[in-house]
PDB file of N, CA and C in Angstrom:
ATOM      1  N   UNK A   1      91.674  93.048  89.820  1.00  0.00           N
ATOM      2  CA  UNK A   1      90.860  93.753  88.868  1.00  0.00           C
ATOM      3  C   UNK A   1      89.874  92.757  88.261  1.00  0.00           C
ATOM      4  N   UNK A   2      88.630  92.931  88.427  1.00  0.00           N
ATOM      5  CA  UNK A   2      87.645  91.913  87.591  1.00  0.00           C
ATOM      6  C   UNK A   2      87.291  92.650  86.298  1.00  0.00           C
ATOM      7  N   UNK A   3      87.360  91.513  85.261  1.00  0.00           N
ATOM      8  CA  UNK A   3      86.717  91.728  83.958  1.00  0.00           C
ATOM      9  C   UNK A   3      85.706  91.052  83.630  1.00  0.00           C
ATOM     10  N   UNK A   4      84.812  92.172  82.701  1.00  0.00           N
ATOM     11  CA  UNK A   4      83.659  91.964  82.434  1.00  0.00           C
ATOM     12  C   UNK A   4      83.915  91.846  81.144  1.00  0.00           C
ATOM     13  N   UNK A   5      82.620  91.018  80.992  1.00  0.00           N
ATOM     14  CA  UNK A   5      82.817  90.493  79.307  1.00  0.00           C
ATOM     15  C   UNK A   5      81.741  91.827  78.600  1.00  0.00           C
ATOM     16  N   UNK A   6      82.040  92.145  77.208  1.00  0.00           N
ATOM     17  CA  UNK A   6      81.344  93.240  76.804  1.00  0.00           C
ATOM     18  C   UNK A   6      79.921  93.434  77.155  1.00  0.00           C
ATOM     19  N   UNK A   7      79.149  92.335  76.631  1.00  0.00           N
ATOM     20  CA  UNK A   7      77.855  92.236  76.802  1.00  0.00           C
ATOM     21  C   UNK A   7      76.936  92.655  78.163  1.00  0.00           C
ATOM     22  N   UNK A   8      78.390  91.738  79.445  1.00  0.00           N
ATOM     23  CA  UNK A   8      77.474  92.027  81.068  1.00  0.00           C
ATOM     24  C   UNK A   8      78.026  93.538  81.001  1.00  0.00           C
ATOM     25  N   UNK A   9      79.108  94.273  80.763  1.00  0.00           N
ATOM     26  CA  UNK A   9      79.342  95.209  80.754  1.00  0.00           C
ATOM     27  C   UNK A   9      78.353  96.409  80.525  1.00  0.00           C
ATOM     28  N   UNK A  10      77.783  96.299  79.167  1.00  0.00           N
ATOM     29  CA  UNK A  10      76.109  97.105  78.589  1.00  0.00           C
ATOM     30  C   UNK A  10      75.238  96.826  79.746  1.00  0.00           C
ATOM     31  N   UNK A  11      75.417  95.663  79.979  1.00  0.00           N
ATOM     32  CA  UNK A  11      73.946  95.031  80.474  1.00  0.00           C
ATOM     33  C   UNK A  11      74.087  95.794  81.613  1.00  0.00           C
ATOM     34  N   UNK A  12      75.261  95.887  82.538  1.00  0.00           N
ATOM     35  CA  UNK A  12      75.334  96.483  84.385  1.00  0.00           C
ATOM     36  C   UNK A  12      76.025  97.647  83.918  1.00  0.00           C
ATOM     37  N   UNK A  13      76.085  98.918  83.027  1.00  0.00           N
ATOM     38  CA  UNK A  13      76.541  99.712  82.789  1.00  0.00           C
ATOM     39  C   UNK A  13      77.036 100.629  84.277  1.00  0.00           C
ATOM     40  N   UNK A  14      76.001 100.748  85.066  1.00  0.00           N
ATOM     41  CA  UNK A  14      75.730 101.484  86.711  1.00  0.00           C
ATOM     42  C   UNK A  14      76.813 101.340  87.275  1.00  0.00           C
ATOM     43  N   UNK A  15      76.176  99.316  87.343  1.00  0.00           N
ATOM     44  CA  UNK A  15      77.582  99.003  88.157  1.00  0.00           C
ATOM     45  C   UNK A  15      79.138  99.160  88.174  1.00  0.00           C
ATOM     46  N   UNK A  16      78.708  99.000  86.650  1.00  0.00           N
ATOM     47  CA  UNK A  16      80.537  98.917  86.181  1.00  0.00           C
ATOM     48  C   UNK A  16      81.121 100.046  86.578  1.00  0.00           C
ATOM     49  N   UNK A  17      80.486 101.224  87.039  1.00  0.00           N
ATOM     50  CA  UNK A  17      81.415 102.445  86.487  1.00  0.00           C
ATOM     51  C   UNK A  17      80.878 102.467  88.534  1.00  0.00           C
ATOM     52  N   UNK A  18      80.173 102.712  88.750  1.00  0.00           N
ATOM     53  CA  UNK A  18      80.275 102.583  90.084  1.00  0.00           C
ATOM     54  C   UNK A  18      81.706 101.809  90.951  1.00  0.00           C
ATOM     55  N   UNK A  19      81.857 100.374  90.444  1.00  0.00           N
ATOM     56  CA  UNK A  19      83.151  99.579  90.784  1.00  0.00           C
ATOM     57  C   UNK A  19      84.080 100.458  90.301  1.00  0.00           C
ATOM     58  N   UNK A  20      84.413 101.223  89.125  1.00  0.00           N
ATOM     59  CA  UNK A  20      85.279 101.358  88.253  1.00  0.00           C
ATOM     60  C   UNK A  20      85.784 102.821  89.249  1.00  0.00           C
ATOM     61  N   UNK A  21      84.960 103.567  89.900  1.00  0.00           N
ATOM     62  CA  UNK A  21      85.336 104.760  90.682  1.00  0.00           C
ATOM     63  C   UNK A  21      85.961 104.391  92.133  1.00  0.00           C
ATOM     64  N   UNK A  22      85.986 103.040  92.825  1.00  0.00           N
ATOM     65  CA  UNK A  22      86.470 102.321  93.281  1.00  0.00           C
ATOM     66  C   UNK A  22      88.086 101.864  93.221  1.00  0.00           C
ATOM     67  N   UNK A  23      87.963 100.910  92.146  1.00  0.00           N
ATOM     68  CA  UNK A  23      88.907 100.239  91.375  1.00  0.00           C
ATOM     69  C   UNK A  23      88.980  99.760  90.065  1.00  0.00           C
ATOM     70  N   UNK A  24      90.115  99.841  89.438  1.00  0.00           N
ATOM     71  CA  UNK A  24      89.940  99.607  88.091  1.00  0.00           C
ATOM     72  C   UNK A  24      89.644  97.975  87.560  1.00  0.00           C
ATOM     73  N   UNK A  25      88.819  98.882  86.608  1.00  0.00           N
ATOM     74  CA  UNK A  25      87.548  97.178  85.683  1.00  0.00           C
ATOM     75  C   UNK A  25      88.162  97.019  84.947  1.00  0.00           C
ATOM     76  N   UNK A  26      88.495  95.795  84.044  1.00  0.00           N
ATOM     77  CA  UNK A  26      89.116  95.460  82.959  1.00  0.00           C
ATOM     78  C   UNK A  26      87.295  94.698  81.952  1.00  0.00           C
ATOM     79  N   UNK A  27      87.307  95.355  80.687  1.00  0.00           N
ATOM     80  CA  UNK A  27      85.976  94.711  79.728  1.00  0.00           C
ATOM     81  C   UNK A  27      86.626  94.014  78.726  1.00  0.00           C
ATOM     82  N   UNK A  28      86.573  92.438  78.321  1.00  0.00           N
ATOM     83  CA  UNK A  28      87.351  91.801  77.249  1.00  0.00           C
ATOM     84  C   UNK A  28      86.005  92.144  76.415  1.00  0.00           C
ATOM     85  N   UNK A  29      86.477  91.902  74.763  1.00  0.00           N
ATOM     86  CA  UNK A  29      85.582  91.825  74.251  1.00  0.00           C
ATOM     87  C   UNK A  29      86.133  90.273  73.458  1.00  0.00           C
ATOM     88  N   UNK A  30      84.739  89.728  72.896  1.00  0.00           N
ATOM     89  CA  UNK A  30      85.451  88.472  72.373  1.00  0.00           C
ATOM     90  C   UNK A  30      86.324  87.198  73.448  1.00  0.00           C
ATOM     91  N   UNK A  31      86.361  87.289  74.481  1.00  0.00           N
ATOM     92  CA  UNK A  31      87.620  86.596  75.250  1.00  0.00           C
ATOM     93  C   UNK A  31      88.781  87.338  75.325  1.00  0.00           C
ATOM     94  N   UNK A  32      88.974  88.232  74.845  1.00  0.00           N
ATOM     95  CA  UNK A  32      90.229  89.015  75.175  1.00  0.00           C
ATOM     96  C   UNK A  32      90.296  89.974  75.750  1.00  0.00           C
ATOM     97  N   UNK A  33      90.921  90.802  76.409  1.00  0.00           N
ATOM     98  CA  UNK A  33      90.716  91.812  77.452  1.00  0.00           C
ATOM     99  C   UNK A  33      90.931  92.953  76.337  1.00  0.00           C
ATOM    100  N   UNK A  34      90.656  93.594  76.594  1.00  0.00           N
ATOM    101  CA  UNK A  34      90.519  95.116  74.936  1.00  0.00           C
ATOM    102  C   UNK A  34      90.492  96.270  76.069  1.00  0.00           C
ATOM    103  N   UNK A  35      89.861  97.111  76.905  1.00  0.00           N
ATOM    104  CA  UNK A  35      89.795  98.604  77.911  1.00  0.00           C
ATOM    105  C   UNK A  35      89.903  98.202  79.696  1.00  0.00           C
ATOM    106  N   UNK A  36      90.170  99.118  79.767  1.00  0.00           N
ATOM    107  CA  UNK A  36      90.279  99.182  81.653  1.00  0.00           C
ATOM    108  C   UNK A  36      89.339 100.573  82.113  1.00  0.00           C
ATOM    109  N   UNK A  37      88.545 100.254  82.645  1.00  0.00           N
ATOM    110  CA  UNK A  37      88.142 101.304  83.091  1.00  0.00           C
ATOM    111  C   UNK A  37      88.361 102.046  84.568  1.00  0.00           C
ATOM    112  N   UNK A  38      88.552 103.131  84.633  1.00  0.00           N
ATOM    113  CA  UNK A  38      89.137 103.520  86.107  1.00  0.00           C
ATOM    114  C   UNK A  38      88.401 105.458  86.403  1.00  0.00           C
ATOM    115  N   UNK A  39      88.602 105.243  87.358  1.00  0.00           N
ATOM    116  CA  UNK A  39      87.750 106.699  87.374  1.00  0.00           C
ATOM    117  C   UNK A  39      88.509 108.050  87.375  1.00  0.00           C
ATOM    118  N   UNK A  40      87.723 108.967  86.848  1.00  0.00           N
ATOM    119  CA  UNK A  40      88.606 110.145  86.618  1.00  0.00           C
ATOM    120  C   UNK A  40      89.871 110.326  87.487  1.00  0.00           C
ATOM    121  N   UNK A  41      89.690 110.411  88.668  1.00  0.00           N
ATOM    122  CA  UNK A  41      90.903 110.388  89.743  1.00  0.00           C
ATOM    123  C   UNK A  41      92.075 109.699  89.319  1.00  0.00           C
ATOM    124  N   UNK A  42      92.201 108.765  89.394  1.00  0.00           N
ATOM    125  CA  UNK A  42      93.201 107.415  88.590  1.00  0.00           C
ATOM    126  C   UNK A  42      93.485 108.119  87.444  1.00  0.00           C
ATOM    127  N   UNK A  43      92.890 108.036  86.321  1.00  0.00           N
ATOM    128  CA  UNK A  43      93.288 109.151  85.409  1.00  0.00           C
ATOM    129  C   UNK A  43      93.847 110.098  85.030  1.00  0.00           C
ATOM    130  N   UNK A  44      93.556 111.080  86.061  1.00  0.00           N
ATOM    131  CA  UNK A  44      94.320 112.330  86.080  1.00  0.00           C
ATOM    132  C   UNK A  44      95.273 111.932  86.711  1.00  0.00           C
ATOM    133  N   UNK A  45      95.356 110.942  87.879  1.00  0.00           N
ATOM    134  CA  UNK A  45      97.183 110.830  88.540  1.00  0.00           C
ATOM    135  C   UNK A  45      98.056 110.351  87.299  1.00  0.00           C
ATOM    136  N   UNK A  46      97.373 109.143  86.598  1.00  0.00           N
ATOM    137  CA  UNK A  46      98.323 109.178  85.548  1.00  0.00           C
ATOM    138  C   UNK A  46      98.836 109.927  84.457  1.00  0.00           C
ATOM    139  N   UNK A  47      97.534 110.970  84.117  1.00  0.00           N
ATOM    140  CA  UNK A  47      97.860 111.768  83.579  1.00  0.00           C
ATOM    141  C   UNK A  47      98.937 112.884  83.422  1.00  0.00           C
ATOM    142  N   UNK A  48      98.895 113.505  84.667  1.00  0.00           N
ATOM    143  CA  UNK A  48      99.682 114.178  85.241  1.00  0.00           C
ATOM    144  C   UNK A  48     101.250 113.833  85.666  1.00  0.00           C
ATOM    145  N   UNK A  49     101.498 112.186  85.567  1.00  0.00           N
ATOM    146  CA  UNK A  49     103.010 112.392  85.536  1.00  0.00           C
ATOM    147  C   UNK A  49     103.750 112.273  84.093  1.00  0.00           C
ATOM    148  N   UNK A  50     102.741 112.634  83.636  1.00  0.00           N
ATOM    149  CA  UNK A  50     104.344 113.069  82.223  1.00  0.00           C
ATOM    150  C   UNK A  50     104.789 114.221  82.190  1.00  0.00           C
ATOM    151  N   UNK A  51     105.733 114.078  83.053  1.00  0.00           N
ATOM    152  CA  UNK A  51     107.001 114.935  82.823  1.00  0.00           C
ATOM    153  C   UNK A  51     108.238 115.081  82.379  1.00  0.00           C
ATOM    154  N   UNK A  52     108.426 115.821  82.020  1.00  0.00           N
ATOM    155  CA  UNK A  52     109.699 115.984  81.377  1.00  0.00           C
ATOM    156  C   UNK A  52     110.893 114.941  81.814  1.00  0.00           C
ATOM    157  N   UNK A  53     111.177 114.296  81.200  1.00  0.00           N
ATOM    158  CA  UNK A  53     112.596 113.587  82.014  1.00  0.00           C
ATOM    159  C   UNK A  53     113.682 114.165  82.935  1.00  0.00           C
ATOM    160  N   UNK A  54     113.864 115.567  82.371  1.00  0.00           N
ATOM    161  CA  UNK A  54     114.763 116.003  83.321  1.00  0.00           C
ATOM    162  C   UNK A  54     114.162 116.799  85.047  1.00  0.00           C
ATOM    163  N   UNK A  55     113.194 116.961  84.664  1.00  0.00           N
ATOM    164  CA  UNK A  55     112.017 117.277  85.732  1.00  0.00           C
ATOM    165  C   UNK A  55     111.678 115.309  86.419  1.00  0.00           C
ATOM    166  N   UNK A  56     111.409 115.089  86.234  1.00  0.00           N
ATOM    167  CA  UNK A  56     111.318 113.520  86.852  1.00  0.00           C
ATOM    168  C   UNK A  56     112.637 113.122  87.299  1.00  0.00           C
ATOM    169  N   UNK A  57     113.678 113.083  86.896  1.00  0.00           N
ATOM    170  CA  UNK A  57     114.831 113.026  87.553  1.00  0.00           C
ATOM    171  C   UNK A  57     115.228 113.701  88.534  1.00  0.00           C
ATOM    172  N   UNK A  58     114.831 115.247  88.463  1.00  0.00           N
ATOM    173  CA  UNK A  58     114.956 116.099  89.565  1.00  0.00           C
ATOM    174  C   UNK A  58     114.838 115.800  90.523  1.00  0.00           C
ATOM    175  N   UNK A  59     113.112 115.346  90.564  1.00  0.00           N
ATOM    176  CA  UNK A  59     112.290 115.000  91.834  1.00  0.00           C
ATOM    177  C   UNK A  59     112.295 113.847  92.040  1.00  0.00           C
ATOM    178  N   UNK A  60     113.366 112.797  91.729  1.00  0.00           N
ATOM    179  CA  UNK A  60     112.945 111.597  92.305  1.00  0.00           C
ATOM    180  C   UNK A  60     114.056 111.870  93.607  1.00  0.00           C
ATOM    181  N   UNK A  61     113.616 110.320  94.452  1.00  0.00           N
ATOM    182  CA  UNK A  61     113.695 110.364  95.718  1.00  0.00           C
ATOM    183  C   UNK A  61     116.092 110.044  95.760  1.00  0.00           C
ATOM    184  N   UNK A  62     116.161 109.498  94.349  1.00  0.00           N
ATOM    185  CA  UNK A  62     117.505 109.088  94.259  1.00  0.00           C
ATOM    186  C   UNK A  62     118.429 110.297  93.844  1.00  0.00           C
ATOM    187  N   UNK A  63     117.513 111.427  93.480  1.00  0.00           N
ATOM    188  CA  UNK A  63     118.284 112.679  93.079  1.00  0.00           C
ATOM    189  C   UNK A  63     119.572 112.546  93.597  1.00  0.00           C
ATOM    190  N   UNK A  64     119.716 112.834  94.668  1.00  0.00           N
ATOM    191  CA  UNK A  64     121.299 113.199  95.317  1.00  0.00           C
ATOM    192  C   UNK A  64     122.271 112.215  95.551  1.00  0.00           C
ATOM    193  N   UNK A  65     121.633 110.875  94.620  1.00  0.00           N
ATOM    194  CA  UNK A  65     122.602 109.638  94.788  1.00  0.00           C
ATOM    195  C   UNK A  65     123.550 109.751  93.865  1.00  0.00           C
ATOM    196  N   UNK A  66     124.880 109.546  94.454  1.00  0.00           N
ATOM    197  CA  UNK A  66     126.341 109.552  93.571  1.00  0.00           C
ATOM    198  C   UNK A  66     126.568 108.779  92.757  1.00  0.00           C
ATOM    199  N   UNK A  67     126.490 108.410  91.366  1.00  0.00           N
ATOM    200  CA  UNK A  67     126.823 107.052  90.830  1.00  0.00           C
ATOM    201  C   UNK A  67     127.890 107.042  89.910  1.00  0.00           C
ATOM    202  N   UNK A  68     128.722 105.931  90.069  1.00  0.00           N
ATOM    203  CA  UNK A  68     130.039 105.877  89.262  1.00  0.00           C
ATOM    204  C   UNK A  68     130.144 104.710  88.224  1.00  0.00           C
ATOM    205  N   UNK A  69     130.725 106.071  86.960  1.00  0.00           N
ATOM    206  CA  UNK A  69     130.469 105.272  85.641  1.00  0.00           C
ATOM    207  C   UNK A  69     131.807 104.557  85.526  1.00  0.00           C
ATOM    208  N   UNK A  70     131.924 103.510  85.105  1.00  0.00           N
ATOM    209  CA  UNK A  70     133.346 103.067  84.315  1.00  0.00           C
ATOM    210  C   UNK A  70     132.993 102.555  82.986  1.00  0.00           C
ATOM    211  N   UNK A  71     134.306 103.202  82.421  1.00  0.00           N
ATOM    212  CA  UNK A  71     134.590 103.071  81.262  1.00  0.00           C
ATOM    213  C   UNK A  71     135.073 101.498  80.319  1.00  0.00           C
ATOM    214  N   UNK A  72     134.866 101.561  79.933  1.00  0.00           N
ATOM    215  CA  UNK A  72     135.041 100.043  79.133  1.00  0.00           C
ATOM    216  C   UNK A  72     136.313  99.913  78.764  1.00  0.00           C
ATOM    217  N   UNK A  73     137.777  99.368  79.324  1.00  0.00           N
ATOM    218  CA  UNK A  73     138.746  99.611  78.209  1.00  0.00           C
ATOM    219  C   UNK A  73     139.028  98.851  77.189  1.00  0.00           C
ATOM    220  N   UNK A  74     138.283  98.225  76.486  1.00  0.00           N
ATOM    221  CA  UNK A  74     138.392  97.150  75.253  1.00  0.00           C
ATOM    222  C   UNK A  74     138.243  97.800  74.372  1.00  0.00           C
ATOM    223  N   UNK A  75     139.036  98.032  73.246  1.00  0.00           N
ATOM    224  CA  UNK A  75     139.366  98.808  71.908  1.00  0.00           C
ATOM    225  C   UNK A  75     138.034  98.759  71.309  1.00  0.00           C
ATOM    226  N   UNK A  76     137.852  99.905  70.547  1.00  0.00           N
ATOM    227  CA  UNK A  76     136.907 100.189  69.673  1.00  0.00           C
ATOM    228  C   UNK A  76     136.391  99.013  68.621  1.00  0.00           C
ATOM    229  N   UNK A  77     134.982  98.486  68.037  1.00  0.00           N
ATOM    230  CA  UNK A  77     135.218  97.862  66.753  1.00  0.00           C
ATOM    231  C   UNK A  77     135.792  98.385  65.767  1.00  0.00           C
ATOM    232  N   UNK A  78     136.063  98.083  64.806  1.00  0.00           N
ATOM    233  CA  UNK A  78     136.227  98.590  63.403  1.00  0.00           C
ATOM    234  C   UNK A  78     135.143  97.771  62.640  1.00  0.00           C
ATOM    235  N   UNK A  79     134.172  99.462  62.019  1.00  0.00           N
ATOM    236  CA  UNK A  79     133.110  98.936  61.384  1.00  0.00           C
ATOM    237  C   UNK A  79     133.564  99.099  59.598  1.00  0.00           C
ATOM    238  N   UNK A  80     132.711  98.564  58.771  1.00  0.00           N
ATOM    239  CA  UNK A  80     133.201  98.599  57.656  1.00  0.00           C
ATOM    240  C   UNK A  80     132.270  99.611  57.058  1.00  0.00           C
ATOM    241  N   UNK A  81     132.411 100.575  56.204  1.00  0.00           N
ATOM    242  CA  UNK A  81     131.169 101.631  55.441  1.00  0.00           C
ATOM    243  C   UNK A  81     131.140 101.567  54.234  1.00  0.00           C
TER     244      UNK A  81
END
């Protein structure tokens, strides 16, 4: 990912977003990296996976994997209230 410093950023506005529909731009401002720019596409994929946890669990690829819990047998603390 190349970053542009704010200023060349204004200055090649075209470019940036041209690259940016490509692959994602990172713009520091000051020396520090501050936005990423990426194009709508990228966007909406990320957009689009917030899902529900139990819906994301559904559909992942480990769904039908068996997993076995064990139990801890070391006595409870005793907390003080």
């Amino acid at each position: 990912m190349k970053t542009w410093a704010l200023q060349d950023a204004k200055a090649q506005l075209s470019e940036l977003i041209e690259t940016a529909e490509k692959t994602p731009q990172c713009i520091s401002k000051r020396g520090r990296k501050a936005v990423v720019v990426l194009s709508i596409k990228e966007y909406q994929k990320l957009m689009h996976t917030n899902l529900p946890l139990g819906t994301f669990l559904q559909n992942s690829p480990l769904a039908d994997m068996e997993v076995e819990f064990e139990r801890n047998p070391s006595p409870v603390r005793r907390v003080k209230l």
